[in-house]
C-alpha atoms as a PDB file:
ATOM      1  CA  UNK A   1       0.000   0.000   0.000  1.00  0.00           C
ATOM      2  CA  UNK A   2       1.490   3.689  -0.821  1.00  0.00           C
ATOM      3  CA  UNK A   3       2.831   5.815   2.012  1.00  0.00           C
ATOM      4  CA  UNK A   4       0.954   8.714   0.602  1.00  0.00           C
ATOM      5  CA  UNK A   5      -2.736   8.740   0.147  1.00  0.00           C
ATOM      6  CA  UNK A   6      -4.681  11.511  -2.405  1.00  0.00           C
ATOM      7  CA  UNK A   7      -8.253  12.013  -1.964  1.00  0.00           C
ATOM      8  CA  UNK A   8      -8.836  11.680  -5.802  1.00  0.00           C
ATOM      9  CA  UNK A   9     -12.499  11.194  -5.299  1.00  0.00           C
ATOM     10  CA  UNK A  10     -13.208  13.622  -3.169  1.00  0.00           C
ATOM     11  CA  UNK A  11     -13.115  16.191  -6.279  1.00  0.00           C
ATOM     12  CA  UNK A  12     -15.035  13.840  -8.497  1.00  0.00           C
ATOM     13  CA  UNK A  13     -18.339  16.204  -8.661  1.00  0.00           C
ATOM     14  CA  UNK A  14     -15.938  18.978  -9.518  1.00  0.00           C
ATOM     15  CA  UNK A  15     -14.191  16.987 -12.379  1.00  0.00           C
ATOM     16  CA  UNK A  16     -17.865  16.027 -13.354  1.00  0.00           C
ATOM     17  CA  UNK A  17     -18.495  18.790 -14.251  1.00  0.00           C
ATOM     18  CA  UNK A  18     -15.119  20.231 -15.630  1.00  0.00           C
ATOM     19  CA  UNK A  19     -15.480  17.045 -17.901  1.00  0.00           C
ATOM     20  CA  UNK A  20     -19.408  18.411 -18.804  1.00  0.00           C
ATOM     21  CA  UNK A  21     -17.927  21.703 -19.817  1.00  0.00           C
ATOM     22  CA  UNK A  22     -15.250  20.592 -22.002  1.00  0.00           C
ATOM     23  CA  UNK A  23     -17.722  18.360 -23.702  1.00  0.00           C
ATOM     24  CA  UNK A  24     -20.565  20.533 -24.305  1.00  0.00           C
ATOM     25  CA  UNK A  25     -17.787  23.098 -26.008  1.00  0.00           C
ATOM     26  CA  UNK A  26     -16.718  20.455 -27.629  1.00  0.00           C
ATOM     27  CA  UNK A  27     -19.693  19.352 -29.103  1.00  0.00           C
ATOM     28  CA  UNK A  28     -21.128  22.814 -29.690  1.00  0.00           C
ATOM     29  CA  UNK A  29     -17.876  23.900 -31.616  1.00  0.00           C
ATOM     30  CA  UNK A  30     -18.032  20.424 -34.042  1.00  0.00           C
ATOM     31  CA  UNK A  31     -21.821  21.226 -34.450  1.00  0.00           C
ATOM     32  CA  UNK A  32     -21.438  24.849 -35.252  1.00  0.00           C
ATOM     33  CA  UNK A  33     -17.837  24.660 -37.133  1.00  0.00           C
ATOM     34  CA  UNK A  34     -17.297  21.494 -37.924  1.00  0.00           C
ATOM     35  CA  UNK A  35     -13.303  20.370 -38.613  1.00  0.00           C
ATOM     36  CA  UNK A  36     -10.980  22.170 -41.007  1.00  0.00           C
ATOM     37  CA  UNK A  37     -10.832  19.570 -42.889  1.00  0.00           C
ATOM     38  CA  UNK A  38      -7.330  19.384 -44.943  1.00  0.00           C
ATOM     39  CA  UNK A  39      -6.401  18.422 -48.017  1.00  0.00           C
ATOM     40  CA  UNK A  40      -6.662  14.511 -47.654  1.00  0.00           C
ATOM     41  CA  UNK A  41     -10.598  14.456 -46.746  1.00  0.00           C
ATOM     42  CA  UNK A  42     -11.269  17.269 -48.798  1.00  0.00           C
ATOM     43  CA  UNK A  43      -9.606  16.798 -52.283  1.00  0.00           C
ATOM     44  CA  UNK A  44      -7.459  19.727 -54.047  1.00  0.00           C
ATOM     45  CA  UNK A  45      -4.543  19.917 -55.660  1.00  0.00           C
ATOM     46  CA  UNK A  46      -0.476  19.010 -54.685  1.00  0.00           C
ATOM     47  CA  UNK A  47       2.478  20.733 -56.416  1.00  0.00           C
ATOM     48  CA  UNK A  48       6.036  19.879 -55.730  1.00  0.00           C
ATOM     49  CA  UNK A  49       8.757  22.342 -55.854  1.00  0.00           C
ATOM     50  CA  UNK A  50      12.596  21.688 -56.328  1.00  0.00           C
ATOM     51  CA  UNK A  51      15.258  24.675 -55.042  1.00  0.00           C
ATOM     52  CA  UNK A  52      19.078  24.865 -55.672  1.00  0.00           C
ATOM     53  CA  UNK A  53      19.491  26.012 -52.050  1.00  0.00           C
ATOM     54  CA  UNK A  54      17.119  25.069 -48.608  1.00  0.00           C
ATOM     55  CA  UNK A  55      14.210  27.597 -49.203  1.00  0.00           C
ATOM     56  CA  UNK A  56      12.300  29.933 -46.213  1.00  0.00           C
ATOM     57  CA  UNK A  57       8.770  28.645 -45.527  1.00  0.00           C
ATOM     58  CA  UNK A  58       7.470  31.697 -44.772  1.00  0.00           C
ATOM     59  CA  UNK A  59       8.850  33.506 -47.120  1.00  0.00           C
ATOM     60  CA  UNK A  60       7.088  31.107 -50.223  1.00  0.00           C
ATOM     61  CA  UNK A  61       4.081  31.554 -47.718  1.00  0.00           C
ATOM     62  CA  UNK A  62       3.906  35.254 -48.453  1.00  0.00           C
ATOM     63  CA  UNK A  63       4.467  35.018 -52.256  1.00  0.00           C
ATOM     64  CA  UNK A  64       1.906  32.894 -52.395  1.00  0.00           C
ATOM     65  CA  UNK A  65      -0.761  34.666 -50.550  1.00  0.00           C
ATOM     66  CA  UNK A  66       0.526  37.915 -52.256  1.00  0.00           C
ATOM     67  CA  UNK A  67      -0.368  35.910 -55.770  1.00  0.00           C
ATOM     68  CA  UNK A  68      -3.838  34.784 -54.595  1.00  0.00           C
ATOM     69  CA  UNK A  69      -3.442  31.443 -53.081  1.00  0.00           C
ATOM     70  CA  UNK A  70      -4.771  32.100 -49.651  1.00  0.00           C
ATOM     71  CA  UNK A  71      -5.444  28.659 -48.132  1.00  0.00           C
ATOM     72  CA  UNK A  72      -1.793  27.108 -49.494  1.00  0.00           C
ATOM     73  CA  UNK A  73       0.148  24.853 -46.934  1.00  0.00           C
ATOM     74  CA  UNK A  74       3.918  25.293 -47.655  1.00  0.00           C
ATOM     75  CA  UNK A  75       6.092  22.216 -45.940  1.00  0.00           C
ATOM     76  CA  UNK A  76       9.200  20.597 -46.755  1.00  0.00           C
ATOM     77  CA  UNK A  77       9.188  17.296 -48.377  1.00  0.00           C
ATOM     78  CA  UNK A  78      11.927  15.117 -47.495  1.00  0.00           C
ATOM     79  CA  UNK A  79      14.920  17.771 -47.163  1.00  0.00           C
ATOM     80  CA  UNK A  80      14.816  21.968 -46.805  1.00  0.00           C
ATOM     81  CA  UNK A  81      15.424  22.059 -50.842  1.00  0.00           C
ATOM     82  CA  UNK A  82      11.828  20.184 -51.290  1.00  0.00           C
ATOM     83  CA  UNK A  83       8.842  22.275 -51.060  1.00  0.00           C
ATOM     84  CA  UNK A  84       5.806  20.478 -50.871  1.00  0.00           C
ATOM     85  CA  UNK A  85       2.477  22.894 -51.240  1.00  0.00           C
ATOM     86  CA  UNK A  86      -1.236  21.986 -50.468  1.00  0.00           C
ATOM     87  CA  UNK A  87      -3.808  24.181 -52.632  1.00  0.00           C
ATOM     88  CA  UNK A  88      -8.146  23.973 -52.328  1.00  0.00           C
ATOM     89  CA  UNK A  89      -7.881  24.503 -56.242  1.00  0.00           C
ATOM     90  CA  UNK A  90      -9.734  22.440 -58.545  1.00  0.00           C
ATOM     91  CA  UNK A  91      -7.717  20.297 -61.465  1.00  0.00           C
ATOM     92  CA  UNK A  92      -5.612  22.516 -63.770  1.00  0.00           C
ATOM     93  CA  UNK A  93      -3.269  21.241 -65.373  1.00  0.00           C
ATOM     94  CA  UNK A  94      -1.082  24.331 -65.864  1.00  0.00           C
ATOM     95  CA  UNK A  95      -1.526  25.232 -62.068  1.00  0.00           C
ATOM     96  CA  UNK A  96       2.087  23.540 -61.062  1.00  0.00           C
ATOM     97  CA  UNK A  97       3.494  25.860 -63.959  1.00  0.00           C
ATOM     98  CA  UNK A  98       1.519  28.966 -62.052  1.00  0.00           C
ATOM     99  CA  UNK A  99       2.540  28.519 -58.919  1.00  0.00           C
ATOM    100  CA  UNK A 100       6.024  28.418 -60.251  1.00  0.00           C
ATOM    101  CA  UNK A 101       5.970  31.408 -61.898  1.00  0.00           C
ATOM    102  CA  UNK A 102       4.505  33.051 -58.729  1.00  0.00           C
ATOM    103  CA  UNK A 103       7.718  31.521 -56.760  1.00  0.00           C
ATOM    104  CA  UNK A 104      10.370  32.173 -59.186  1.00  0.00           C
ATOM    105  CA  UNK A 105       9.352  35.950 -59.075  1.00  0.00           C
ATOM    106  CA  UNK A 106      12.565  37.935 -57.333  1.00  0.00           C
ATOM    107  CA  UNK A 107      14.082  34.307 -56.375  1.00  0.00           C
ATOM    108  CA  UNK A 108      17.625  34.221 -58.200  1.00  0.00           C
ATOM    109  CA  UNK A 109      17.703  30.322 -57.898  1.00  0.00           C
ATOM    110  CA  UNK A 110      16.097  28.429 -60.259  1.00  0.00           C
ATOM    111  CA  UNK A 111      13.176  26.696 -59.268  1.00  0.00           C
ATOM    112  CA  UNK A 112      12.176  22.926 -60.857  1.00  0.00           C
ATOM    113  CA  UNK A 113       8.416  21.720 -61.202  1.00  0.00           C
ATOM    114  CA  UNK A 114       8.451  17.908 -59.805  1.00  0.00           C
ATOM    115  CA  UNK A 115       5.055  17.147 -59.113  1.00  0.00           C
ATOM    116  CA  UNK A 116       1.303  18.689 -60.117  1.00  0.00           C
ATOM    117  CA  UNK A 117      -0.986  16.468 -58.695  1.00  0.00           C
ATOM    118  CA  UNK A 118      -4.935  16.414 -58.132  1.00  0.00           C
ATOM    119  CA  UNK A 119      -6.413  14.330 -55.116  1.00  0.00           C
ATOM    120  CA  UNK A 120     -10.294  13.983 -56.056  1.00  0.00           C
ATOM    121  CA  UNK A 121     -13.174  14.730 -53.659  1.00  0.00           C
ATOM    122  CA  UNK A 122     -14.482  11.250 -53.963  1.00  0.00           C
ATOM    123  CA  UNK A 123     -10.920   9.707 -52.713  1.00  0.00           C
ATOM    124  CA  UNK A 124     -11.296  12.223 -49.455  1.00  0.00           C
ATOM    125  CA  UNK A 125     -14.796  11.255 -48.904  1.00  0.00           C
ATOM    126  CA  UNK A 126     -14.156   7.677 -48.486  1.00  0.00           C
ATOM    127  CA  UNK A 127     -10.618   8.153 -46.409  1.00  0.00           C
ATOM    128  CA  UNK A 128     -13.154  10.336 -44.251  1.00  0.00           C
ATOM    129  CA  UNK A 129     -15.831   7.789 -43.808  1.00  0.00           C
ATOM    130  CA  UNK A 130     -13.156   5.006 -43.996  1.00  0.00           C
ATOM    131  CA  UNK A 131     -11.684   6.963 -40.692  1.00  0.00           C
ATOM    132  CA  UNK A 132     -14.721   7.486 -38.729  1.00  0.00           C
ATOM    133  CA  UNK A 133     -15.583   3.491 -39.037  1.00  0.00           C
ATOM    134  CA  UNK A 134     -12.526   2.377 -38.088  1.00  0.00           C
ATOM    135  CA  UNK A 135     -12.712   4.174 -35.102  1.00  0.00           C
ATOM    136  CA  UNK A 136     -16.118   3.401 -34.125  1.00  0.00           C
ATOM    137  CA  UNK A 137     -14.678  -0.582 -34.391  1.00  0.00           C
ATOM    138  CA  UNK A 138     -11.193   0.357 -32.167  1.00  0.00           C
ATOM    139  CA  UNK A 139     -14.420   1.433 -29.857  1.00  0.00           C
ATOM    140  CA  UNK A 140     -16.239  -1.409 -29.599  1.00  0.00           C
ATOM    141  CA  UNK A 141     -13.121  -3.998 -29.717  1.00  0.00           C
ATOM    142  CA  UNK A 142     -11.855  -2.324 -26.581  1.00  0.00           C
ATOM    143  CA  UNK A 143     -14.776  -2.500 -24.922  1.00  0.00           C
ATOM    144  CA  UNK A 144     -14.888  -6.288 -25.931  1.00  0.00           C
ATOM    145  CA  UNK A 145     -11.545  -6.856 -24.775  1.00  0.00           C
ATOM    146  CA  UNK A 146     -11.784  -4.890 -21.159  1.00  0.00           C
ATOM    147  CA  UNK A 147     -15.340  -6.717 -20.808  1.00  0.00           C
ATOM    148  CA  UNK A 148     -13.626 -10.067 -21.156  1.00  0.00           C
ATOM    149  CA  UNK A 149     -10.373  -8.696 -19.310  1.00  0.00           C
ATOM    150  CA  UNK A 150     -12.052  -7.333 -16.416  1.00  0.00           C
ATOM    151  CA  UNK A 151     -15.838  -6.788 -15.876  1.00  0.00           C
ATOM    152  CA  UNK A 152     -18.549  -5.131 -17.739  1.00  0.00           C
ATOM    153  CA  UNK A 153     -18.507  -2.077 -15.524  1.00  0.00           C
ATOM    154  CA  UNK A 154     -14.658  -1.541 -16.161  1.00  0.00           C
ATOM    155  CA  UNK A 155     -15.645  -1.970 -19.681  1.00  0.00           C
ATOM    156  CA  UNK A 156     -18.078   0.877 -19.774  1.00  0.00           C
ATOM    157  CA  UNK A 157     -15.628   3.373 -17.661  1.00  0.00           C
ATOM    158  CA  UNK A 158     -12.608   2.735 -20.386  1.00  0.00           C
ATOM    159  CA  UNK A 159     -14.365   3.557 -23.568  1.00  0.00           C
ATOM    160  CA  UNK A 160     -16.347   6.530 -21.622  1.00  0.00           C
ATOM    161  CA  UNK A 161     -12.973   7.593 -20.984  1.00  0.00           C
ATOM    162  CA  UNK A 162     -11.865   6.634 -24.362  1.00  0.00           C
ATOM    163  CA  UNK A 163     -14.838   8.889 -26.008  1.00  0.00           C
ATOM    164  CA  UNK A 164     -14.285  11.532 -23.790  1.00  0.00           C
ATOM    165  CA  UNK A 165     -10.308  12.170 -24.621  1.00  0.00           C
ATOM    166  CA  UNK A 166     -11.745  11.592 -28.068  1.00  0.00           C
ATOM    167  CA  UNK A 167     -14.234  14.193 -28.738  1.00  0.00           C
ATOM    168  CA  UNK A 168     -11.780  16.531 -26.320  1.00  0.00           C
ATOM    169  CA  UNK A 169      -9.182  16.561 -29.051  1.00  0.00           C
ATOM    170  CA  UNK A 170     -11.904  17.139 -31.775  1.00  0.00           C
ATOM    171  CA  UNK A 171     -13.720  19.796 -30.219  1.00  0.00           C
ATOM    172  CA  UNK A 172      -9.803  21.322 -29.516  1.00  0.00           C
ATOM    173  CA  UNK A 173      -9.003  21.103 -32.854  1.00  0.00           C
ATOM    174  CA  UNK A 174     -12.577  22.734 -34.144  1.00  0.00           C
ATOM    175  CA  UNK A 175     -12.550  25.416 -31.733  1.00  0.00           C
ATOM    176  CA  UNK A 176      -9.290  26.403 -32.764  1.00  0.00           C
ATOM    177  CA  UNK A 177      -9.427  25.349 -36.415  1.00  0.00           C
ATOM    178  CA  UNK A 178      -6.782  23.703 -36.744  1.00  0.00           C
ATOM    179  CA  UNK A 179      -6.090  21.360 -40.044  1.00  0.00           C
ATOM    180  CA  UNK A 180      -7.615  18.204 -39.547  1.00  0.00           C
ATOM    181  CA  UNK A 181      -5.879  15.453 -41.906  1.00  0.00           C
ATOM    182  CA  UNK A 182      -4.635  11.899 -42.392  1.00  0.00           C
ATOM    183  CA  UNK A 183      -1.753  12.769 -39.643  1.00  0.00           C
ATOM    184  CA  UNK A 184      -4.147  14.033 -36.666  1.00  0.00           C
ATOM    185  CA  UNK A 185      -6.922  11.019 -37.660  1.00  0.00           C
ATOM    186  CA  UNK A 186      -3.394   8.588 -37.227  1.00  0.00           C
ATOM    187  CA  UNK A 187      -2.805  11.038 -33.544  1.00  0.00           C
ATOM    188  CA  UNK A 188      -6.175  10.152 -32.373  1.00  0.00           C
ATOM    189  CA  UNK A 189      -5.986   6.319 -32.746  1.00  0.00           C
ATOM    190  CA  UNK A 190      -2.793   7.055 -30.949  1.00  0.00           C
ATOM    191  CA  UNK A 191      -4.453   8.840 -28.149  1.00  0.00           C
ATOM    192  CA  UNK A 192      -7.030   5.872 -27.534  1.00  0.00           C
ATOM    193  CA  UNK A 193      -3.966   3.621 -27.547  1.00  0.00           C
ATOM    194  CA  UNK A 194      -2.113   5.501 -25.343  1.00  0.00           C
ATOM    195  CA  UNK A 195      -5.058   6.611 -22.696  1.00  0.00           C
ATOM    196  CA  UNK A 196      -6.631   2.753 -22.975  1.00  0.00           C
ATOM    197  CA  UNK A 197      -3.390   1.724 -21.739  1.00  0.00           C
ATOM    198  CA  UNK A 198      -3.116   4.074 -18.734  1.00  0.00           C
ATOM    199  CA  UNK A 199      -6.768   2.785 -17.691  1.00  0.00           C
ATOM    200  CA  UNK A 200      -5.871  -0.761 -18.090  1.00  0.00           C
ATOM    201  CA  UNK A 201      -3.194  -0.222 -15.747  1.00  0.00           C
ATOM    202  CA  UNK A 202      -5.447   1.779 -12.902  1.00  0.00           C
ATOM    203  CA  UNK A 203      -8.161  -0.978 -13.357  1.00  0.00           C
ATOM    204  CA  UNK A 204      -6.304  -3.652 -12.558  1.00  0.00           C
ATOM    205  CA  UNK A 205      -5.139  -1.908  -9.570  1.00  0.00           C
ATOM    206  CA  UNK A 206      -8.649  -1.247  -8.745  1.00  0.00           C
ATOM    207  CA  UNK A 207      -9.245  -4.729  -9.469  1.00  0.00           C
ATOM    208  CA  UNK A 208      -6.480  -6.198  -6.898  1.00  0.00           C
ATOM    209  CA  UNK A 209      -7.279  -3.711  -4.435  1.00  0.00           C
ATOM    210  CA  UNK A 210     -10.914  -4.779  -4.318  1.00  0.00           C
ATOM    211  CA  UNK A 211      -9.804  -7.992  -3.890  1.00  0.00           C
ATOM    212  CA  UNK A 212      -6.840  -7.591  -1.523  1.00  0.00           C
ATOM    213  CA  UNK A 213      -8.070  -4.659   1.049  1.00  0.00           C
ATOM    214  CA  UNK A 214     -10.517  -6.614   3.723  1.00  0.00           C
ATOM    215  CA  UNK A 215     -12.073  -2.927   4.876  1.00  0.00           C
ATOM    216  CA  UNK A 216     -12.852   0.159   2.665  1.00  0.00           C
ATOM    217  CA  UNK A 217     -15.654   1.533   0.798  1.00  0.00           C
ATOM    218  CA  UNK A 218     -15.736   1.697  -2.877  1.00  0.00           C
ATOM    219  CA  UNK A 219     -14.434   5.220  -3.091  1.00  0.00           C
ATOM    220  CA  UNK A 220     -11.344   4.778  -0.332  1.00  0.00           C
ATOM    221  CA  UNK A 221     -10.389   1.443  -2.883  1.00  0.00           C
ATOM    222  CA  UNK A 222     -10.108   3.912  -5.464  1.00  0.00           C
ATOM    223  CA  UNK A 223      -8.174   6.617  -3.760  1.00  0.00           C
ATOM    224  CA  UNK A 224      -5.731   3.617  -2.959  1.00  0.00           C
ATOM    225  CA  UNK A 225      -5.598   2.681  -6.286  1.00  0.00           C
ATOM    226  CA  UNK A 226      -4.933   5.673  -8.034  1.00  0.00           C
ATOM    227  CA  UNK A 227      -2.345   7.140  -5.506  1.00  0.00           C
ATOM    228  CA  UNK A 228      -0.680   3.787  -5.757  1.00  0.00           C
ATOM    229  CA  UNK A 229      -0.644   4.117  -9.896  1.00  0.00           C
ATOM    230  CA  UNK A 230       0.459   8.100  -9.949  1.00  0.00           C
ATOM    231  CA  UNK A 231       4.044   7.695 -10.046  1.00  0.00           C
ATOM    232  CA  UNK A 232       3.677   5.496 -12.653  1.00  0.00           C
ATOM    233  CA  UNK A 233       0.993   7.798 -14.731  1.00  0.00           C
ATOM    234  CA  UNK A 234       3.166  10.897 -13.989  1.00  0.00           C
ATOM    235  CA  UNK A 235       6.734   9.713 -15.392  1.00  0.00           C
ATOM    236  CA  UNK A 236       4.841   8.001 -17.965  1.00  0.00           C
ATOM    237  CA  UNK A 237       2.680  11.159 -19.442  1.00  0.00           C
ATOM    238  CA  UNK A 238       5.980  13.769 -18.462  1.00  0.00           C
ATOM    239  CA  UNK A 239       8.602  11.995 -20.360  1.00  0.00           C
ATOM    240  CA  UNK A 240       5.884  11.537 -23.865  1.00  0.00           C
ATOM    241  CA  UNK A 241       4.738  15.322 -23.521  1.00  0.00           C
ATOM    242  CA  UNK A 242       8.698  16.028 -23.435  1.00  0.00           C
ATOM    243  CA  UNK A 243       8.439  13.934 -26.336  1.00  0.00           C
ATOM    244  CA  UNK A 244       5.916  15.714 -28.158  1.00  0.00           C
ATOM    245  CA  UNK A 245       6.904  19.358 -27.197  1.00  0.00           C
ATOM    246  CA  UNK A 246      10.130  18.661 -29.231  1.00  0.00           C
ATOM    247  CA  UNK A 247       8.235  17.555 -32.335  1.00  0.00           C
ATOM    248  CA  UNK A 248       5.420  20.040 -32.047  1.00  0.00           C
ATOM    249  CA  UNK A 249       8.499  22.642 -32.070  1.00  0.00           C
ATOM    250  CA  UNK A 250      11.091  21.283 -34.213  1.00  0.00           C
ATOM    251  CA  UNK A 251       8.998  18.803 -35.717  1.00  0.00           C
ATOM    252  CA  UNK A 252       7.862  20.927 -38.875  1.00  0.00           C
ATOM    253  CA  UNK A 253       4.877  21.322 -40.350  1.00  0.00           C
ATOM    254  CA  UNK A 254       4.672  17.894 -41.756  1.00  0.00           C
ATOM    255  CA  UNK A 255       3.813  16.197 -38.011  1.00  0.00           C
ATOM    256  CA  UNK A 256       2.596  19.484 -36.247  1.00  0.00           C
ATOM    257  CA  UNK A 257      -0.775  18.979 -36.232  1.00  0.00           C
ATOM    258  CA  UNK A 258       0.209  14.986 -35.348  1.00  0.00           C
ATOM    259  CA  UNK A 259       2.120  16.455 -32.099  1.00  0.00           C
ATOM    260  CA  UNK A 260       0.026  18.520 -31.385  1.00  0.00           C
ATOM    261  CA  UNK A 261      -3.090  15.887 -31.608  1.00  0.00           C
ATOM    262  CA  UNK A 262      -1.062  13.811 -29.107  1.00  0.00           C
ATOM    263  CA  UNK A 263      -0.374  16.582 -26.939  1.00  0.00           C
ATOM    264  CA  UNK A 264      -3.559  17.135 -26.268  1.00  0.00           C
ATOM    265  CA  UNK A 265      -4.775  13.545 -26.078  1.00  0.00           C
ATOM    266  CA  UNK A 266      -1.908  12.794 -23.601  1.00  0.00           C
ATOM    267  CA  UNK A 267      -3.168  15.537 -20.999  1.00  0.00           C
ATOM    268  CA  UNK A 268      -6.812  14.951 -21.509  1.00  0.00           C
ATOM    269  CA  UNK A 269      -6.001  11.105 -20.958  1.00  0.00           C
ATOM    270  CA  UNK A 270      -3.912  11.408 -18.066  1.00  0.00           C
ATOM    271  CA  UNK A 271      -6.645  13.488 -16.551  1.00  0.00           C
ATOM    272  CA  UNK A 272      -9.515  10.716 -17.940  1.00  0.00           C
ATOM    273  CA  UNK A 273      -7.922   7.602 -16.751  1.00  0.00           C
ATOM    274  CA  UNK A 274      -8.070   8.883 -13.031  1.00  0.00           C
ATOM    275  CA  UNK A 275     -11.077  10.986 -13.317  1.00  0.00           C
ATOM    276  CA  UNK A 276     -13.445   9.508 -15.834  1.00  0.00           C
ATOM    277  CA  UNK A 277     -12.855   5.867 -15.704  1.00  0.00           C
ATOM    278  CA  UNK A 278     -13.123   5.773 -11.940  1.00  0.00           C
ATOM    279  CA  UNK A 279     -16.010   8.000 -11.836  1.00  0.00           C
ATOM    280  CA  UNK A 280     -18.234   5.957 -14.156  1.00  0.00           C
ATOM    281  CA  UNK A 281     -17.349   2.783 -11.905  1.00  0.00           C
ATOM    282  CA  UNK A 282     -18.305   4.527  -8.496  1.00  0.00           C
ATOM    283  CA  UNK A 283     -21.603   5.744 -10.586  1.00  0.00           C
ATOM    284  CA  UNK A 284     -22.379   2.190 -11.788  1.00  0.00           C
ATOM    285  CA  UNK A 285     -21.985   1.002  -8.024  1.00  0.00           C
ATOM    286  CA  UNK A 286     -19.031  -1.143  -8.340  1.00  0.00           C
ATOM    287  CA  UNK A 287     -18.317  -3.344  -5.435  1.00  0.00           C
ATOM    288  CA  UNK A 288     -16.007  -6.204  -4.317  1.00  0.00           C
ATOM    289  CA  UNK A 289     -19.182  -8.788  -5.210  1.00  0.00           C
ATOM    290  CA  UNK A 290     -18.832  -7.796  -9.081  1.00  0.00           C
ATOM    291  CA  UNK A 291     -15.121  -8.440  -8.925  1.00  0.00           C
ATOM    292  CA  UNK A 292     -14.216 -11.658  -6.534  1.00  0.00           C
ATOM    293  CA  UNK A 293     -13.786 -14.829  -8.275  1.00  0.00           C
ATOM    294  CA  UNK A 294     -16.478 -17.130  -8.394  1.00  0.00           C
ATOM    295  CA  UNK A 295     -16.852 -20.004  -5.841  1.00  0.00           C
ATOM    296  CA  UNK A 296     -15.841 -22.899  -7.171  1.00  0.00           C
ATOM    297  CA  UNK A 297     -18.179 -25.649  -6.531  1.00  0.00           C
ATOM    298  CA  UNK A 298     -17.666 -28.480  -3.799  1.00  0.00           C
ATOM    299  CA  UNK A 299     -17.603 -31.854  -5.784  1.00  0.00           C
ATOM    300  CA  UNK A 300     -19.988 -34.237  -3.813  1.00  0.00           C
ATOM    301  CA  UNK A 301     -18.648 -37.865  -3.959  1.00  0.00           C
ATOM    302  CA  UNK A 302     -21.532 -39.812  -4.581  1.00  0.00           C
ATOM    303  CA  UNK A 303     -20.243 -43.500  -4.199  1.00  0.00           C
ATOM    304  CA  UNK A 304     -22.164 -45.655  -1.417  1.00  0.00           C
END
């Protein structure tokens, strides 16, 4: 048992309500906004550029916006001389050749065409729906899985933390309008990895305790639980945010919105596993009847 004992539970109406908050913004900004959708759900065109020396972002940013591309996304494509740029245009063939001319304007390097590609509407529309279904099944298998693992209650409390640190980063990234694309879909799966994994590990503390501590109510099982797990949660969630701070800052735009996407989902699921998950069991009434093994039946010997 831990020398130090937090009274986690004691501020569970507050983080009901915290958690209430965040959701209803959440919800309200996807209903109202939507996602800013990017390139990859939403179809438009790619154009690749090739410079003699490593090029300035912003700089092609501005001469871009200053020619009438408003919505471009400038990034680097493999090395600083490879300039990758995202437009909402429809399918011109001559718009690689445009864009181009726009860039070479002023530039005393040359500048080389590699790529002028168009990504169809249709394509983005399935990778969209594609998305949204395969995380609807991730759902359900984890709920399967921590049903089977655990109990039925535990399985309810991990995928209602699950949803929550899911439509958390969402609602983050609509409020803000952020780019949503292929990257931040892959970040999200990531999150539910990542903040499934946390619960698992309080549960089955919950899970021993309940079995191990003789006198306690539900709610002083789960304070020993989770102060026994913090350590553990802390270094784990410090050292991956140090992780992600680097990339979300020296990254480049390529992963941004990916680090940022786990960022987010690392916080929110740190916060979920002890405050969400073990909420939703104390509100479903769990007990140590719904999590002792069963009695093994007494075989009778029958012979005379």
């Amino acid at each position: 048992m831990t020398n130090k004992l937090y009274n986690f539970m004691g501020l569970r109406k507050i983080a009901t309500v915290f958690s209430a908050v965040l959701l209803l913004i959440s919800i309200g900004s996807l209903a109202v906004n939507g996602l800013k959708l990017g390139l990859d759900f939403t179809g438009g065109s790619l154009v690749e550029v090739g410079y003699e020396q490593p090029a300035d972002l912003n700089h092609i940013r501005g001469q871009l916006e200053s020619a009438g591309y408003n919505d471009a996304v400038v990034q680097t494509f493999g090395s600083p001389t490879d300039i990758l740029i995202r437009l909402g245009q429809d399918h011109d063939p001559k718009l690689g050749d445009k864009v181009v001319a726009a860039l070479q304007d002023g530039e005393a390097q040359e500048l080389t065409l590699r790529r002028n590609e168009f990504v169809g509407a249709q394509v983005g529309e399935e990778l969209r729906e594609q998305g949204g279904m395969g995380m609807l099944l991730a759902l359900f298998m984890i709920m399967v899985y921590v049903a089977f693992r655990f109990q039925f209650k535990f399985s309810v409390g991990a995928v209602s933390a699950l949803a929550h640190d899911v439509l958390i980063v969402l609602g983050f990234f609509s409020v803000l309008q952020l780019d949503f694309d292929l990257t931040v879909l892959a970040a999200i799966l990531a999150v539910i990895g990542y903040s499934l994994n946390d619960t698992i590990v309080v549960a089955d503390r919950i899970r021993e305790n309940f079995r191990k501590v003789r006198k306690g109510t539900s709610t002083e099982i789960m304070n020993i639980s989770l102060s026994q797990t913090l350590g553990r949660t802390l270094v784990t969630s410090l050292t991956t945010m140090l992780v992600l701070v680097a990339l979300a800052v020296f990254g480049g735009e390529m992963i941004h919105g990916f680090a940022i996407a786990l960022l987010v989902g690392v916080v929110i699921g740190t916060y979920s596993s002890i405050y969400v998950a073990a909420n939703v069991l104390l509100m479903m009434n769990i007990c140590k009847e719904d999590l002792m093994p069963p009695e093994k039946e007494e075989e009778v010997d029958e012979r005379p």
